[in-house]
N, C-alpha and C. Protein backbone atom coordinates (compact mmCIF):
# COMPACT_ATOMS: atom_id res chain seq x y z
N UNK A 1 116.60 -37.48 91.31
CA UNK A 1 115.20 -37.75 91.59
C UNK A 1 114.38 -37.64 90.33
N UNK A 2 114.74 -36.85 89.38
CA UNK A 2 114.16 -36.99 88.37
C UNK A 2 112.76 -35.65 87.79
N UNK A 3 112.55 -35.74 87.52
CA UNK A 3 111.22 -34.69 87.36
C UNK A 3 109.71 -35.60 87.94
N UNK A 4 109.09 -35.40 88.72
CA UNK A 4 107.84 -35.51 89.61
C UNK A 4 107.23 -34.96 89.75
N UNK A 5 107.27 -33.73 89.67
CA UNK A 5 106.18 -33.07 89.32
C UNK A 5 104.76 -33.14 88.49
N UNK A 6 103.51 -33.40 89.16
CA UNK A 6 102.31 -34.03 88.37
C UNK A 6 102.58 -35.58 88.24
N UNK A 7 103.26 -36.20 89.52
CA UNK A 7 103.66 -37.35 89.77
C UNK A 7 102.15 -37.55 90.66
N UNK A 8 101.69 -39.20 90.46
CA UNK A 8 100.34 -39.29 91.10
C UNK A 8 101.31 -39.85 92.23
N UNK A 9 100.07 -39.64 93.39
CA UNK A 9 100.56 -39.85 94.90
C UNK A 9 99.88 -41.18 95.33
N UNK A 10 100.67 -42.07 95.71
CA UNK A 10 99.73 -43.40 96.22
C UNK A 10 100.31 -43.38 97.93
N UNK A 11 98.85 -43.83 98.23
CA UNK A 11 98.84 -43.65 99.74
C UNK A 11 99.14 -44.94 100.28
N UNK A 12 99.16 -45.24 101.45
CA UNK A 12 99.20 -46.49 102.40
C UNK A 12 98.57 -47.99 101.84
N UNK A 13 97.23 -47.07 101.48
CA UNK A 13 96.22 -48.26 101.10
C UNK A 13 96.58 -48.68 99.86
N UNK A 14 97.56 -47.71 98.96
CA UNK A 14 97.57 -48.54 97.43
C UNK A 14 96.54 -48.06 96.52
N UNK A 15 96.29 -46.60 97.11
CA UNK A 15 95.07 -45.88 95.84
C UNK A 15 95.74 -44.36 95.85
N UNK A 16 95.54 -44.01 94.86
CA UNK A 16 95.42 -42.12 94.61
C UNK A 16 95.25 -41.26 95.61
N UNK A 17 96.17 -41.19 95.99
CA UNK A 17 95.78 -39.80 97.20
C UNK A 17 95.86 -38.31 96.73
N UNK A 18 96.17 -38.11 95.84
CA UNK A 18 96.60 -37.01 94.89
C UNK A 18 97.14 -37.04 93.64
N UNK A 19 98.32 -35.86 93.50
CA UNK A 19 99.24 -35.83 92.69
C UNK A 19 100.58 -34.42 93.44
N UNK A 20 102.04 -34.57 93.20
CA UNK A 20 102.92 -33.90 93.26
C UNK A 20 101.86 -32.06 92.67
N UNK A 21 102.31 -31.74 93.30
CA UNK A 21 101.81 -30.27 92.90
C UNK A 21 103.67 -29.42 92.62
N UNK A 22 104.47 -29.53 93.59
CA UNK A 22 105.64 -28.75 93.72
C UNK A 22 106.58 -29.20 94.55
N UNK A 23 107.93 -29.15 93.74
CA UNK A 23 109.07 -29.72 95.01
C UNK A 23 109.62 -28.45 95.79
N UNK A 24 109.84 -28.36 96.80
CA UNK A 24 110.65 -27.58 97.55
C UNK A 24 111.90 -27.92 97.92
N UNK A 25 112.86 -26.27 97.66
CA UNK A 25 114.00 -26.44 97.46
C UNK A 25 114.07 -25.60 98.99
N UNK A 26 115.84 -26.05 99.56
CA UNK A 26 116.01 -25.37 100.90
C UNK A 26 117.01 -24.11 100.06
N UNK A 27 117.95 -23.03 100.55
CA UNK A 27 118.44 -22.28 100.37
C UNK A 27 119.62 -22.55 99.56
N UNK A 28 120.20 -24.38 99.73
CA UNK A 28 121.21 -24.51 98.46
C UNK A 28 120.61 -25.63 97.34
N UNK A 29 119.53 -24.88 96.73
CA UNK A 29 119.12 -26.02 95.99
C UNK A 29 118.54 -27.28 95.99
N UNK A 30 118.25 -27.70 97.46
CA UNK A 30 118.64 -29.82 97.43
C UNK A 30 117.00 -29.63 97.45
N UNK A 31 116.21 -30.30 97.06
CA UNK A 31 114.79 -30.72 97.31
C UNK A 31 115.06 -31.31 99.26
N UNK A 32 113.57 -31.19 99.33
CA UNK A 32 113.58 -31.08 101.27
C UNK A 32 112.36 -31.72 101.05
N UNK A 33 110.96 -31.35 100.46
CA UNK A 33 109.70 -31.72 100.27
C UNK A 33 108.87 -32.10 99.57
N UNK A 34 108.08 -32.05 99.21
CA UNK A 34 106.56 -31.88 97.99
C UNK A 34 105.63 -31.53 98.45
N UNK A 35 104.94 -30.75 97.79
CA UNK A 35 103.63 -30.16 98.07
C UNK A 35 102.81 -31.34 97.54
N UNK A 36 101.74 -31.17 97.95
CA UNK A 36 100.85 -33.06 97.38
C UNK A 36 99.56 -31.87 97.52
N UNK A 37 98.86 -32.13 95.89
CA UNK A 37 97.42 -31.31 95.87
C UNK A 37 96.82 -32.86 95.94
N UNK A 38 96.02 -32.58 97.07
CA UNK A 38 94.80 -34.14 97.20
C UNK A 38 93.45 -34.32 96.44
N UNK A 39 93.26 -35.32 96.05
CA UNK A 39 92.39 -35.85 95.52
C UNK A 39 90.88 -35.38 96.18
N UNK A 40 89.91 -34.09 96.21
CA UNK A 40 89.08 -34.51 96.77
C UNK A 40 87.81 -33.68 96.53
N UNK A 41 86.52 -33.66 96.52
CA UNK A 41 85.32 -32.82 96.34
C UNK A 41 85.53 -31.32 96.96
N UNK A 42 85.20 -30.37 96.49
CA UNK A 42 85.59 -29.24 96.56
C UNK A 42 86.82 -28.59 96.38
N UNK A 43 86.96 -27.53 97.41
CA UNK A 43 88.73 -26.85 97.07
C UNK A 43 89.49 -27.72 97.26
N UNK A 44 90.71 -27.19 96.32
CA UNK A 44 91.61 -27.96 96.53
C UNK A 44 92.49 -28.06 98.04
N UNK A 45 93.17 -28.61 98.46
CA UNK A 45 93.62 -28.89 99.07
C UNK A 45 95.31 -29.60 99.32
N UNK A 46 96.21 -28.19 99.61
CA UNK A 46 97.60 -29.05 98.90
C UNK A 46 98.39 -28.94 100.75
N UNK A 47 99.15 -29.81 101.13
CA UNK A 47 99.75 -30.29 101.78
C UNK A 47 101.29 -30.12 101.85
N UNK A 48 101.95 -30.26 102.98
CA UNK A 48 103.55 -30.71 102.47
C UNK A 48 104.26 -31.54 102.92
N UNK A 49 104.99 -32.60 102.50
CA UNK A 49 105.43 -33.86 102.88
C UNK A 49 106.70 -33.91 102.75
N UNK A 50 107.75 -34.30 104.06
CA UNK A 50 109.19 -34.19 103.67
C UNK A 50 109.33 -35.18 102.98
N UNK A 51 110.60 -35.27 101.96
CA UNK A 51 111.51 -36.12 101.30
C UNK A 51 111.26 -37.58 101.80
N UNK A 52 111.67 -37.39 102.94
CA UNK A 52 112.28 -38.43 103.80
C UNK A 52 111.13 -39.69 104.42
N UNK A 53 109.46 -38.93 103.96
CA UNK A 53 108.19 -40.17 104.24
C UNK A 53 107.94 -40.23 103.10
N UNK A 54 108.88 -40.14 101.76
CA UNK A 54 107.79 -41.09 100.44
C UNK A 54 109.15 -41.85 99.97
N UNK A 55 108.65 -42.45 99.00
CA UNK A 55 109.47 -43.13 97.96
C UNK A 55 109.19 -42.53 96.38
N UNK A 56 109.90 -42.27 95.48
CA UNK A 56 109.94 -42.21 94.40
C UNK A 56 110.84 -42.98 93.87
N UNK A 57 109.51 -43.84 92.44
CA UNK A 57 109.96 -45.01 91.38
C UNK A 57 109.46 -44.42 90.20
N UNK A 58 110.02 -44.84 89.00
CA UNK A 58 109.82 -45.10 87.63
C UNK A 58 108.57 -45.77 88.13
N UNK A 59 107.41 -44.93 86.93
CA UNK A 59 106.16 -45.67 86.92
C UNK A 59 106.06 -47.08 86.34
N UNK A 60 105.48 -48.26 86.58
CA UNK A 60 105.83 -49.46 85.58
C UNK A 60 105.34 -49.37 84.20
N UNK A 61 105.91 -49.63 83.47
CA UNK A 61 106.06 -49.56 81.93
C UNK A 61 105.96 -48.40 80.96
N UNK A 62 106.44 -47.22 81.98
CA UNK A 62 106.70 -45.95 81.31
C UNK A 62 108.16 -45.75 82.19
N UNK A 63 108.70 -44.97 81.46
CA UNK A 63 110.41 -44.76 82.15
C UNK A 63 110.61 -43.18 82.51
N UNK A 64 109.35 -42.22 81.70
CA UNK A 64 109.59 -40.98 82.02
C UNK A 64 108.53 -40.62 83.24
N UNK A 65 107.49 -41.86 83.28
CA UNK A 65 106.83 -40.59 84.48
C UNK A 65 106.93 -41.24 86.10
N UNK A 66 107.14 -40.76 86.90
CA UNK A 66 107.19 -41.77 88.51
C UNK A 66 105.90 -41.75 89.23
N UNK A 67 106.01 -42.64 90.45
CA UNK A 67 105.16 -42.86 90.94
C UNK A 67 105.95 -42.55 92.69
N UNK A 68 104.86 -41.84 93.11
CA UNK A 68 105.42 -41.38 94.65
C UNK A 68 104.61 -41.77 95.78
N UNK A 69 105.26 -42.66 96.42
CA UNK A 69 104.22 -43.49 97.25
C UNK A 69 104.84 -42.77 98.45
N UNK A 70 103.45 -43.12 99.89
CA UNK A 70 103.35 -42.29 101.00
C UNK A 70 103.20 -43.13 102.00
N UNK A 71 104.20 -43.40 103.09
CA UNK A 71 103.49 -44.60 104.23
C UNK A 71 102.14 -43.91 105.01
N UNK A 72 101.74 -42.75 104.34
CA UNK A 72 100.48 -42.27 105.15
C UNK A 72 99.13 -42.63 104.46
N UNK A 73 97.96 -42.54 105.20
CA UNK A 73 96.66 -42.74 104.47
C UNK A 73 96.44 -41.65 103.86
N UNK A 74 95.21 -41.62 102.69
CA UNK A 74 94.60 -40.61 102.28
C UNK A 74 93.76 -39.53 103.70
N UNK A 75 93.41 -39.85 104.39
CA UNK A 75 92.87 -39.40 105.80
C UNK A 75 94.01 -38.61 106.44
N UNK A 76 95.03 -39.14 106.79
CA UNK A 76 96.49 -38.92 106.98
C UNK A 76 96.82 -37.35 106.48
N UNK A 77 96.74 -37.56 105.24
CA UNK A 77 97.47 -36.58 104.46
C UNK A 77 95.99 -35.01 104.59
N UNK A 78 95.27 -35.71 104.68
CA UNK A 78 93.89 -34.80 104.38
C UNK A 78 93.88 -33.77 105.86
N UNK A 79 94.53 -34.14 107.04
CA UNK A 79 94.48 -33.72 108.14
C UNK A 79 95.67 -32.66 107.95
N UNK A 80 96.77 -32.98 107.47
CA UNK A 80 97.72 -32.05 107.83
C UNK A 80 97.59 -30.49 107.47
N UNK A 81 98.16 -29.69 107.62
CA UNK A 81 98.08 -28.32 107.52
C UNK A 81 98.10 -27.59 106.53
N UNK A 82 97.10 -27.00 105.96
CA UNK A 82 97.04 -26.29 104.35
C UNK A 82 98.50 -25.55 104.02
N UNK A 83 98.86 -26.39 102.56
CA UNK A 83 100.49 -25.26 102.44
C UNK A 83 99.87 -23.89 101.89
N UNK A 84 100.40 -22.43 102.26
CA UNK A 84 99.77 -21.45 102.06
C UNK A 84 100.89 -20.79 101.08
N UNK A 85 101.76 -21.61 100.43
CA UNK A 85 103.14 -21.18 99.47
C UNK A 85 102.35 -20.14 98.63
């Protein structure tokens, strides 16, 4: 997967919904999630999203940093449940 961390988050619509804040590991190591700190006026606000609803790519025309896209909206992501890690 690569390093993603401070990976920007693109949402449904094809804009910034954040950025990667932290991957989560299960008890043997394997990544399971990401924490996603959102884009937004006031506190922050970080989230957690399994593996298994984004995609991670090589950003275009850089090879070291990715881009982690979300089939959810920015709204979407803004609803779910504060991570309290």
């Amino acid at each position: 997967m690569g390093q993603i961390e401070d990976a920007d988050v693109i949402d449904s619509a094809n804009r910034k919904a954040g950025e990667v804040e932290h991957v989560l590991l299960d008890a043997g190591g394997k990544p399971t999630a990401i924490v996603i700190e959102i884009d937004r006026m006031g506190p922050d606000k970080k989230v957690v999203v399994a593996l298994a609803d984004v995609t991670v790519a090589p950003e275009p025309g850089d090879s070291d940093d990715h881009l982690v896209r979300t089939k959810l909206t920015k709204a979407q992501l803004s609803a779910l449940p504060d991570w309290k890690g």
